[in-house]
ModelCIF file with pLDDT and N, C-alpha, C, O atoms, coordinates in Angstrom:
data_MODEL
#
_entry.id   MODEL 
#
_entity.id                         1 
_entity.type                       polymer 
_entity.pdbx_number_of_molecules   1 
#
_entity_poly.entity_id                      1 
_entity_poly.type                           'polypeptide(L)' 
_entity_poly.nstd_linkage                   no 
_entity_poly.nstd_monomer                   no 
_entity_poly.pdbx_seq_one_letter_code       
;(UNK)(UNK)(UNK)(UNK)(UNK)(UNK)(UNK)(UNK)(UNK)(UNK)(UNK)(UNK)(UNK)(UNK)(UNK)(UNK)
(UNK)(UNK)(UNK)(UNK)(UNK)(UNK)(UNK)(UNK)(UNK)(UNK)(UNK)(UNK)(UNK)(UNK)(UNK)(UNK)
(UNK)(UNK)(UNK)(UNK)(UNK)(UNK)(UNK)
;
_entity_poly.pdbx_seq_one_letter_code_can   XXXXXXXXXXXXXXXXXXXXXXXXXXXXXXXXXXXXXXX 
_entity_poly.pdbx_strand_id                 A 
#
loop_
_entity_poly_seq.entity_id 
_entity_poly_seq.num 
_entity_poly_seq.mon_id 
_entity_poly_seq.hetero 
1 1  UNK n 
1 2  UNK n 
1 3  UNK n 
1 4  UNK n 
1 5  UNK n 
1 6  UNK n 
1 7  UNK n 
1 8  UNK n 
1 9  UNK n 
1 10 UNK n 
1 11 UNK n 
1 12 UNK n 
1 13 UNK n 
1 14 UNK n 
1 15 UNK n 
1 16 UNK n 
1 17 UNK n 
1 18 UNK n 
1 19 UNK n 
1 20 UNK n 
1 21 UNK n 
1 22 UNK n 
1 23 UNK n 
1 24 UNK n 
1 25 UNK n 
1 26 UNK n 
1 27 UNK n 
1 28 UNK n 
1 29 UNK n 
1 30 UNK n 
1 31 UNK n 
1 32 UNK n 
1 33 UNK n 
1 34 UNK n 
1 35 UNK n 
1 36 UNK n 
1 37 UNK n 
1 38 UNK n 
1 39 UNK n 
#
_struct_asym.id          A 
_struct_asym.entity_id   1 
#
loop_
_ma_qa_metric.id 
_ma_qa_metric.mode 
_ma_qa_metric.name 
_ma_qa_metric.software_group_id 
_ma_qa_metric.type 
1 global pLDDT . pLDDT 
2 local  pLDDT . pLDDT 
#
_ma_qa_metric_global.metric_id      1 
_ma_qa_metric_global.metric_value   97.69 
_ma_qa_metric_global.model_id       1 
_ma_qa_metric_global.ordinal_id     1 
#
loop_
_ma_qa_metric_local.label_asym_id 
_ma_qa_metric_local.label_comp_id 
_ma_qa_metric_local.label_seq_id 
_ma_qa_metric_local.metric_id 
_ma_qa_metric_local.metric_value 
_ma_qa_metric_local.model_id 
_ma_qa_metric_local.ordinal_id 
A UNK 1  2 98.00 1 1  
A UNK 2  2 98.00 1 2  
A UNK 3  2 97.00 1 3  
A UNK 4  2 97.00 1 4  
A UNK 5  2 97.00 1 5  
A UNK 6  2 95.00 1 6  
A UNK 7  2 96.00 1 7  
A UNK 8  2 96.00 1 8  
A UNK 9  2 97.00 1 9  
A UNK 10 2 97.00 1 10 
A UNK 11 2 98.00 1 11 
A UNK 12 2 98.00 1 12 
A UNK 13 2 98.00 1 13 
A UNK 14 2 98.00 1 14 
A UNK 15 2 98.00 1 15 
A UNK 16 2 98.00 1 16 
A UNK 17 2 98.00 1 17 
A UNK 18 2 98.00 1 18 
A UNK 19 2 98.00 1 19 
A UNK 20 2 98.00 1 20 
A UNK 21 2 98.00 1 21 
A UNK 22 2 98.00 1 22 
A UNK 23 2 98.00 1 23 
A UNK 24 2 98.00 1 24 
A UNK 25 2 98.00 1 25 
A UNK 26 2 98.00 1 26 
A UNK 27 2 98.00 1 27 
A UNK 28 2 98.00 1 28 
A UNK 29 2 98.00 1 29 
A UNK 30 2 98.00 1 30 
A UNK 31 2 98.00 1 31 
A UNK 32 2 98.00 1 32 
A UNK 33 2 98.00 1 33 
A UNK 34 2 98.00 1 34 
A UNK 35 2 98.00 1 35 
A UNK 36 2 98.00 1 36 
A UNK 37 2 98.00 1 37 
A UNK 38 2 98.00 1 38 
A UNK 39 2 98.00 1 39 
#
loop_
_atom_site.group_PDB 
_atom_site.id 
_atom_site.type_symbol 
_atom_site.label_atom_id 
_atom_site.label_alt_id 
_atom_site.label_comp_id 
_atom_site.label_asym_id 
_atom_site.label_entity_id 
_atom_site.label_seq_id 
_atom_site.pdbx_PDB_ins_code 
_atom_site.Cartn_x 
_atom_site.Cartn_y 
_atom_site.Cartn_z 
_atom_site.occupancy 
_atom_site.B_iso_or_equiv 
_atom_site.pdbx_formal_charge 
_atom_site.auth_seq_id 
_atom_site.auth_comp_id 
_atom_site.auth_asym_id 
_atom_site.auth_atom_id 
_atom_site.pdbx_PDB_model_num 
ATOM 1   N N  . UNK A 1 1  ? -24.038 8.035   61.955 1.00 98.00 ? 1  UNK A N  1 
ATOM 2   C CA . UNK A 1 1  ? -24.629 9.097   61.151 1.00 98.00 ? 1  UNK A CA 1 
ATOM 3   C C  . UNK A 1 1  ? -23.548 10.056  60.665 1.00 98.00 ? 1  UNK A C  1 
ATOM 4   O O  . UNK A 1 1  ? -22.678 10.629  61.321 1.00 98.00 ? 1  UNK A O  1 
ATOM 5   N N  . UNK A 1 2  ? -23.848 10.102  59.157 1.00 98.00 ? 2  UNK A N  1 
ATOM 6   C CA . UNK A 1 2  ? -22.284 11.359  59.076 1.00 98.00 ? 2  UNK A CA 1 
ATOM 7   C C  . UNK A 1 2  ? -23.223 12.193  58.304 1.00 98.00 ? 2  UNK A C  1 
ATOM 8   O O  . UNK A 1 2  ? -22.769 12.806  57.338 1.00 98.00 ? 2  UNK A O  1 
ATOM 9   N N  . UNK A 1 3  ? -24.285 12.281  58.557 1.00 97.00 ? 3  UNK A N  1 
ATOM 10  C CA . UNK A 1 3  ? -25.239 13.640  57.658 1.00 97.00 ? 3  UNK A CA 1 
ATOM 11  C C  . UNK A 1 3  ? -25.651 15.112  58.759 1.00 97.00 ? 3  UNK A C  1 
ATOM 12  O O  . UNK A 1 3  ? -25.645 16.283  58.379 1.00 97.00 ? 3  UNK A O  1 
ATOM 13  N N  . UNK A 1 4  ? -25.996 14.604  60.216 1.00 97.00 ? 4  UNK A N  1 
ATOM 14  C CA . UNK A 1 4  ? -25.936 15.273  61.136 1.00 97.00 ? 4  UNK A CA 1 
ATOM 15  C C  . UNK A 1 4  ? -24.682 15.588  61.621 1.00 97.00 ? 4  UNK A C  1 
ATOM 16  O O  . UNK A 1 4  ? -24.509 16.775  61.898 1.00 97.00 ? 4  UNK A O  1 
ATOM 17  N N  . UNK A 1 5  ? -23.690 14.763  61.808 1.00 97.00 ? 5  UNK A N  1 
ATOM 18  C CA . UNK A 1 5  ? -22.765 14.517  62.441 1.00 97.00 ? 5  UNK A CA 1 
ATOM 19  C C  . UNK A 1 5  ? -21.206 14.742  61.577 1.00 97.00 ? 5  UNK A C  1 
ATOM 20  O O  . UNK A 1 5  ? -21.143 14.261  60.445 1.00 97.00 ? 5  UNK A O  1 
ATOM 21  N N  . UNK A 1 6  ? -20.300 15.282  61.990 1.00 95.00 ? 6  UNK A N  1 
ATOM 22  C CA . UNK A 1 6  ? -19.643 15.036  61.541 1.00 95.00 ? 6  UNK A CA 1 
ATOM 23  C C  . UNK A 1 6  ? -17.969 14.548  62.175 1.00 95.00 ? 6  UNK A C  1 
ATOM 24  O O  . UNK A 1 6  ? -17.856 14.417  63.393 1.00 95.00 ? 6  UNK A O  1 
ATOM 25  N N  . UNK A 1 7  ? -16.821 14.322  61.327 1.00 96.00 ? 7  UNK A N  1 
ATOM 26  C CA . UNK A 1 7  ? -15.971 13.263  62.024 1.00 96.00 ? 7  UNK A CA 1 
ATOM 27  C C  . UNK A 1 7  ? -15.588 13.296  63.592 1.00 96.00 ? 7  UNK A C  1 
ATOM 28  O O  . UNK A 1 7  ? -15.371 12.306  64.291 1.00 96.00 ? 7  UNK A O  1 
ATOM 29  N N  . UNK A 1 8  ? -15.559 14.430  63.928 1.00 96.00 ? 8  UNK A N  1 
ATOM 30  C CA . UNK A 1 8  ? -14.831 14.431  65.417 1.00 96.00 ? 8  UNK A CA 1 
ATOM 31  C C  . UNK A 1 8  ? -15.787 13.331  65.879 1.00 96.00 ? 8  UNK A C  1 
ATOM 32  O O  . UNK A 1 8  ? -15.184 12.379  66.375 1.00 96.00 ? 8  UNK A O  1 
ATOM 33  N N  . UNK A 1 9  ? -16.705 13.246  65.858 1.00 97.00 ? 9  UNK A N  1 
ATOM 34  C CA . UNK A 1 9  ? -17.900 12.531  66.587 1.00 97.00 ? 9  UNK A CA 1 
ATOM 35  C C  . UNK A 1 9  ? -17.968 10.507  66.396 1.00 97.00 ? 9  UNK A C  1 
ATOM 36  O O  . UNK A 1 9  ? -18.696 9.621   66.844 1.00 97.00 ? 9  UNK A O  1 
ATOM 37  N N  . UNK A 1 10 ? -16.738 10.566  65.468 1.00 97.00 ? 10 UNK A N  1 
ATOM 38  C CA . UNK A 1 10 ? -16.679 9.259   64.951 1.00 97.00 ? 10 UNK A CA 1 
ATOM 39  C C  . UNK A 1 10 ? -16.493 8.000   66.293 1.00 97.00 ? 10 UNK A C  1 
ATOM 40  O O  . UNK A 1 10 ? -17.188 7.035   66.611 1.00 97.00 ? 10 UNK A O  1 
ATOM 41  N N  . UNK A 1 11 ? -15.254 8.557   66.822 1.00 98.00 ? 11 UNK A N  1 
ATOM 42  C CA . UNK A 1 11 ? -15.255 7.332   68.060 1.00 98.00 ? 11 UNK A CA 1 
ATOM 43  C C  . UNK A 1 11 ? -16.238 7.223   69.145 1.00 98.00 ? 11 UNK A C  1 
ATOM 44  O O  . UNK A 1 11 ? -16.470 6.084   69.552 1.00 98.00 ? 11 UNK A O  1 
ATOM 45  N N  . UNK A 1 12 ? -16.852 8.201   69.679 1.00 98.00 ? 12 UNK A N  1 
ATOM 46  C CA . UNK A 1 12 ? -18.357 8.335   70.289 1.00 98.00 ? 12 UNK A CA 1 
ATOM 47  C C  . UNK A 1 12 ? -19.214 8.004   69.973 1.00 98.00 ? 12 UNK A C  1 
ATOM 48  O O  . UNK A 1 12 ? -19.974 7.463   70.776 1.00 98.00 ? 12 UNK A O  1 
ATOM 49  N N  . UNK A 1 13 ? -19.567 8.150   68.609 1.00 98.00 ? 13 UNK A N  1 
ATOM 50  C CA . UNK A 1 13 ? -20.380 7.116   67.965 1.00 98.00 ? 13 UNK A CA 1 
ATOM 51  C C  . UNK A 1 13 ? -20.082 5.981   67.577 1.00 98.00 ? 13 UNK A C  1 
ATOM 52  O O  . UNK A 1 13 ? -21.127 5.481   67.159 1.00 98.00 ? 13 UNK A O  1 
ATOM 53  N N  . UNK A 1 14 ? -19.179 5.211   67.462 1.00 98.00 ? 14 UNK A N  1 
ATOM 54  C CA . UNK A 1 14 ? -18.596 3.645   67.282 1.00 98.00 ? 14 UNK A CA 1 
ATOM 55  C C  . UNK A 1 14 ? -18.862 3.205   68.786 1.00 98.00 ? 14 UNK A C  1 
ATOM 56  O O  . UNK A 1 14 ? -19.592 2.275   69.130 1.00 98.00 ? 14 UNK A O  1 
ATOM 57  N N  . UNK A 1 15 ? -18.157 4.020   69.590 1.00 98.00 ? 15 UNK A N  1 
ATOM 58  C CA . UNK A 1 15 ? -18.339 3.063   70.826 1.00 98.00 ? 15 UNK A CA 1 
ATOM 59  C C  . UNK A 1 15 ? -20.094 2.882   71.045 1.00 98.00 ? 15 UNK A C  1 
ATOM 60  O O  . UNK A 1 15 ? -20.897 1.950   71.019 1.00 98.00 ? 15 UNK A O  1 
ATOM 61  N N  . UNK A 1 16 ? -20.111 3.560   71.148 1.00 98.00 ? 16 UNK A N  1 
ATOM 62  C CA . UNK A 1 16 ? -21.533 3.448   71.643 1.00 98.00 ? 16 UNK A CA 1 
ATOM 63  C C  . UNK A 1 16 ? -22.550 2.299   70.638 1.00 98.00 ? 16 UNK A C  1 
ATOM 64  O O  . UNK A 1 16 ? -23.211 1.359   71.082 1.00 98.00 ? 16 UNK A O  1 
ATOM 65  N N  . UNK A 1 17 ? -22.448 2.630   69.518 1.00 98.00 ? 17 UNK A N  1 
ATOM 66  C CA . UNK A 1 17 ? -22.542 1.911   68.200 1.00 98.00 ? 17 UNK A CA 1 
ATOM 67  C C  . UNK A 1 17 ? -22.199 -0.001  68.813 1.00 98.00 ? 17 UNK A C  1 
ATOM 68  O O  . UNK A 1 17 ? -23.071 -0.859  68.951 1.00 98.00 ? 17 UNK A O  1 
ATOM 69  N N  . UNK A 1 18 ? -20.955 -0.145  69.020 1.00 98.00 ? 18 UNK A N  1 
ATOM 70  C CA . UNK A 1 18 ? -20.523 -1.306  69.504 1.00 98.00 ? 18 UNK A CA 1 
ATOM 71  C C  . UNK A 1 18 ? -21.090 -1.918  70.401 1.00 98.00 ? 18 UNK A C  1 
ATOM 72  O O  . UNK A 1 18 ? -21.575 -3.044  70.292 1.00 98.00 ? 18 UNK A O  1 
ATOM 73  N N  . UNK A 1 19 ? -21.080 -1.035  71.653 1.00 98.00 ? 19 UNK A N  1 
ATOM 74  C CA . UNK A 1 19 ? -22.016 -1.780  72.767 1.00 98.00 ? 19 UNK A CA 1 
ATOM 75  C C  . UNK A 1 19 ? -22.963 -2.371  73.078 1.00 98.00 ? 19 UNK A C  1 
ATOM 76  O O  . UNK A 1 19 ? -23.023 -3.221  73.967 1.00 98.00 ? 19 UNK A O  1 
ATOM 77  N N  . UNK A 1 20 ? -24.428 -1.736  71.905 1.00 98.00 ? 20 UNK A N  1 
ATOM 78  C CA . UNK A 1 20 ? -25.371 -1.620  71.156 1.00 98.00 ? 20 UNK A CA 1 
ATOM 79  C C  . UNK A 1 20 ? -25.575 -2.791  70.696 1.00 98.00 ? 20 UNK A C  1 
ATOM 80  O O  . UNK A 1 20 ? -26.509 -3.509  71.052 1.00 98.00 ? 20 UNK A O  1 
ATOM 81  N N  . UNK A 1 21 ? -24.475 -3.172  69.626 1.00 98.00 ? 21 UNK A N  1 
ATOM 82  C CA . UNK A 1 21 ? -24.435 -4.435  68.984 1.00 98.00 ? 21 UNK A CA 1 
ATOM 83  C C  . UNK A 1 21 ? -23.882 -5.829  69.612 1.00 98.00 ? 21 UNK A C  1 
ATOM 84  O O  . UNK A 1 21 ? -23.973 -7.020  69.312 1.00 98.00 ? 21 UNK A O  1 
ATOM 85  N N  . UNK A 1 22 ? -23.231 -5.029  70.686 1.00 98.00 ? 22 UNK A N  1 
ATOM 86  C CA . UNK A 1 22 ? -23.070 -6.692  71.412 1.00 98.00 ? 22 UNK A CA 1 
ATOM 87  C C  . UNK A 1 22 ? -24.098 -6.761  72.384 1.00 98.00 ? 22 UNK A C  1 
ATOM 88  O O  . UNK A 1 22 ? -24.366 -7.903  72.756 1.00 98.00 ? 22 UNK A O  1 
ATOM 89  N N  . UNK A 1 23 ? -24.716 -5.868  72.870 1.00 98.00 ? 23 UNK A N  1 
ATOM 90  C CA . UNK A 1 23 ? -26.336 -6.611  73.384 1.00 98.00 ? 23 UNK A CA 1 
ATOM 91  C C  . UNK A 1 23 ? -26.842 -7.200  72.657 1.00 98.00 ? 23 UNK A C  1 
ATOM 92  O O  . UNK A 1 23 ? -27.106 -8.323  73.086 1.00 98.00 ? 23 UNK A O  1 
ATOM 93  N N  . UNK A 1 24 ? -27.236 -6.967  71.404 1.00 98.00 ? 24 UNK A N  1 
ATOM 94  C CA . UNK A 1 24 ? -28.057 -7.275  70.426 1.00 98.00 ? 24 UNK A CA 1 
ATOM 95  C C  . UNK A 1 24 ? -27.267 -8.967  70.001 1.00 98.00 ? 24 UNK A C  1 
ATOM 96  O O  . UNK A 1 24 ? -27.878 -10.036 70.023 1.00 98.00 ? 24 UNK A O  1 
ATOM 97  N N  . UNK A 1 25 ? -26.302 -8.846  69.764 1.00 98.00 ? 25 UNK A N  1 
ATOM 98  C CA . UNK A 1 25 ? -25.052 -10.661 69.847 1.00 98.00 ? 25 UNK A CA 1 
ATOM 99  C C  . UNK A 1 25 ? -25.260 -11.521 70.534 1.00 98.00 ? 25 UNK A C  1 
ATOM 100 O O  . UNK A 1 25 ? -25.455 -12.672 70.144 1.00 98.00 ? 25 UNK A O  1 
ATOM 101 N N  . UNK A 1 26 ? -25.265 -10.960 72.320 1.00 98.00 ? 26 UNK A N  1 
ATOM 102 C CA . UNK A 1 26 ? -25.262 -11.520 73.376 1.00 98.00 ? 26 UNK A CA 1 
ATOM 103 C C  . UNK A 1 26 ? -26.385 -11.907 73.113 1.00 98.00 ? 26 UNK A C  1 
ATOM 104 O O  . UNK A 1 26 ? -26.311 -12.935 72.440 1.00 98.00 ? 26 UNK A O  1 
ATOM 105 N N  . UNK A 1 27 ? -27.639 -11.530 73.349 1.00 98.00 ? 27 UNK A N  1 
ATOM 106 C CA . UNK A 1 27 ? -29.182 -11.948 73.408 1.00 98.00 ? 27 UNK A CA 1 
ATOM 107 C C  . UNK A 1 27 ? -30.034 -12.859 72.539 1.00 98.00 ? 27 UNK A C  1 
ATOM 108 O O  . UNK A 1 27 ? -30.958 -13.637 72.777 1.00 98.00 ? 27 UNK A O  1 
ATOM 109 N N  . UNK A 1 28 ? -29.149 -12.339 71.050 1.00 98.00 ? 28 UNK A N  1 
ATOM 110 C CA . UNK A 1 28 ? -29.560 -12.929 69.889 1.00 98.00 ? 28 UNK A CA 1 
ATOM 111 C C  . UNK A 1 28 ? -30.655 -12.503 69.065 1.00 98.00 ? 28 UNK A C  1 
ATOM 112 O O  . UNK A 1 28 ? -31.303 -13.044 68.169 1.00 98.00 ? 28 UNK A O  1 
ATOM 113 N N  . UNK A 1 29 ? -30.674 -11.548 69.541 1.00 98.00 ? 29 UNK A N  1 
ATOM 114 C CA . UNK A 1 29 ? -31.784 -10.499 68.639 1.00 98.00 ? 29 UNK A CA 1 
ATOM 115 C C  . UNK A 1 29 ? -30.958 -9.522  67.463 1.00 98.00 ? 29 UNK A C  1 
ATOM 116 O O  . UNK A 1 29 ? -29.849 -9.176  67.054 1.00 98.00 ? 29 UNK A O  1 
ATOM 117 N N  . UNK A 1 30 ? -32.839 -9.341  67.225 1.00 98.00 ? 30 UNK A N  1 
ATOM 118 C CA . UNK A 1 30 ? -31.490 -8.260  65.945 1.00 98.00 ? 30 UNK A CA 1 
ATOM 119 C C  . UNK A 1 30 ? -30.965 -6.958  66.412 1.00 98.00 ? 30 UNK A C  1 
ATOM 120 O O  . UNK A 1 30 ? -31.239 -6.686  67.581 1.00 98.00 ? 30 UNK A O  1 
ATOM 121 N N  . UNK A 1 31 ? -30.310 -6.147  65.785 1.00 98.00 ? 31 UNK A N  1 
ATOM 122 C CA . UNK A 1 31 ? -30.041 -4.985  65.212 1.00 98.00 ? 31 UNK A CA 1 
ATOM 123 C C  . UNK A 1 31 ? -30.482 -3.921  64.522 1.00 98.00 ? 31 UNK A C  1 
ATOM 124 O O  . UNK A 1 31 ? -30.309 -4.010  63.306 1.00 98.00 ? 31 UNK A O  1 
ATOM 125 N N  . UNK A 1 32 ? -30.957 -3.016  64.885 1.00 98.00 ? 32 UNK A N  1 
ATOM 126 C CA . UNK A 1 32 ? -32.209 -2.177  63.598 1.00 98.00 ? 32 UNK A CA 1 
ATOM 127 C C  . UNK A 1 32 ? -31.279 -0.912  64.264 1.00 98.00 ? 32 UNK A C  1 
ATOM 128 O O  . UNK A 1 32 ? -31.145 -0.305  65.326 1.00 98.00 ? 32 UNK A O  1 
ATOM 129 N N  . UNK A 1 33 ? -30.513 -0.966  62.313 1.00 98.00 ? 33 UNK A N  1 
ATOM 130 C CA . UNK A 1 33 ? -29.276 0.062   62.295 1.00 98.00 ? 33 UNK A CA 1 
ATOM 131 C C  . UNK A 1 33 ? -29.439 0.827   61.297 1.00 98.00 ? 33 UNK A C  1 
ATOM 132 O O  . UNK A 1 33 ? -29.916 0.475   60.219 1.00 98.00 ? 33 UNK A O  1 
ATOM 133 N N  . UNK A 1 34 ? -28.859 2.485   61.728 1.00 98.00 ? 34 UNK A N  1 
ATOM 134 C CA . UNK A 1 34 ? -29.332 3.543   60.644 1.00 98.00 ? 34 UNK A CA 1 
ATOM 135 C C  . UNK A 1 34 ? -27.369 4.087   60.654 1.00 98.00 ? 34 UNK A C  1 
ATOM 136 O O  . UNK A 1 34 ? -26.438 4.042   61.459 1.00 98.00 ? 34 UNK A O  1 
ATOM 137 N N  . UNK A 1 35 ? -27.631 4.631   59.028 1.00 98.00 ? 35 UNK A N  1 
ATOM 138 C CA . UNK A 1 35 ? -26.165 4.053   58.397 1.00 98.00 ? 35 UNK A CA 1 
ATOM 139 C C  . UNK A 1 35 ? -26.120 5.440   57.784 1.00 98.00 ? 35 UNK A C  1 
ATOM 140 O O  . UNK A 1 35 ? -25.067 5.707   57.204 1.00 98.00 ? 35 UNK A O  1 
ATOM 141 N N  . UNK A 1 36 ? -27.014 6.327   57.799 1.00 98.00 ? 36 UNK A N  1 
ATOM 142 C CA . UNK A 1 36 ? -26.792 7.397   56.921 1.00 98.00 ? 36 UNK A CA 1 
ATOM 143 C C  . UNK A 1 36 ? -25.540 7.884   56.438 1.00 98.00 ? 36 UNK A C  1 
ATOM 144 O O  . UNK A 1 36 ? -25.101 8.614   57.326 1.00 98.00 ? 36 UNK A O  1 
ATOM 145 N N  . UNK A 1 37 ? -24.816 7.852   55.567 1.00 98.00 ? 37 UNK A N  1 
ATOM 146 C CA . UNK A 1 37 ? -23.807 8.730   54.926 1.00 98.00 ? 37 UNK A CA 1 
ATOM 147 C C  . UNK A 1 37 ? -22.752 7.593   55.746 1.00 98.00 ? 37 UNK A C  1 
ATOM 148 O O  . UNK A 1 37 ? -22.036 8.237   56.513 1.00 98.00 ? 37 UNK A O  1 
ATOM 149 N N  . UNK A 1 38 ? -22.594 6.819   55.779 1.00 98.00 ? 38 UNK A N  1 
ATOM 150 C CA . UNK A 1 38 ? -21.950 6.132   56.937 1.00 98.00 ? 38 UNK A CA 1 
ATOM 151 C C  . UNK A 1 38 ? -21.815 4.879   56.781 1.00 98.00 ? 38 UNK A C  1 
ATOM 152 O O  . UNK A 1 38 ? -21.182 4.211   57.599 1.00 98.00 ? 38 UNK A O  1 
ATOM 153 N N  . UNK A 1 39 ? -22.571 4.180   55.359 1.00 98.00 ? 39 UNK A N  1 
ATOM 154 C CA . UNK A 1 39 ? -23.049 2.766   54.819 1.00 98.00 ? 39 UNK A CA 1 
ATOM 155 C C  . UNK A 1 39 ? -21.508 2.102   54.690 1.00 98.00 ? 39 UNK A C  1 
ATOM 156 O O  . UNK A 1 39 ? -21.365 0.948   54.286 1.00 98.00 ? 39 UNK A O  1 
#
């Protein structure tokens, strides 16, 4: 999110972001991702 958020917050939100998505890899499910300002 970079509409609430702004940069300091970038690697806190990637990591977390990441982890997120490799559950979602690992399992084989989807992803239901919000991209605001951030696409």
């Amino acid at each position: 999110d970079g509409y609430w958020l702004d940069s300091s917050t970038a690697p806190a939100q990637e990591q977390v972001f990441e982890e997120l998505l490799d559950i979602a890899k690992t399992y084989k499910i989807p992803a239901i991702i919000h991209s605001r300002k951030l696409e």
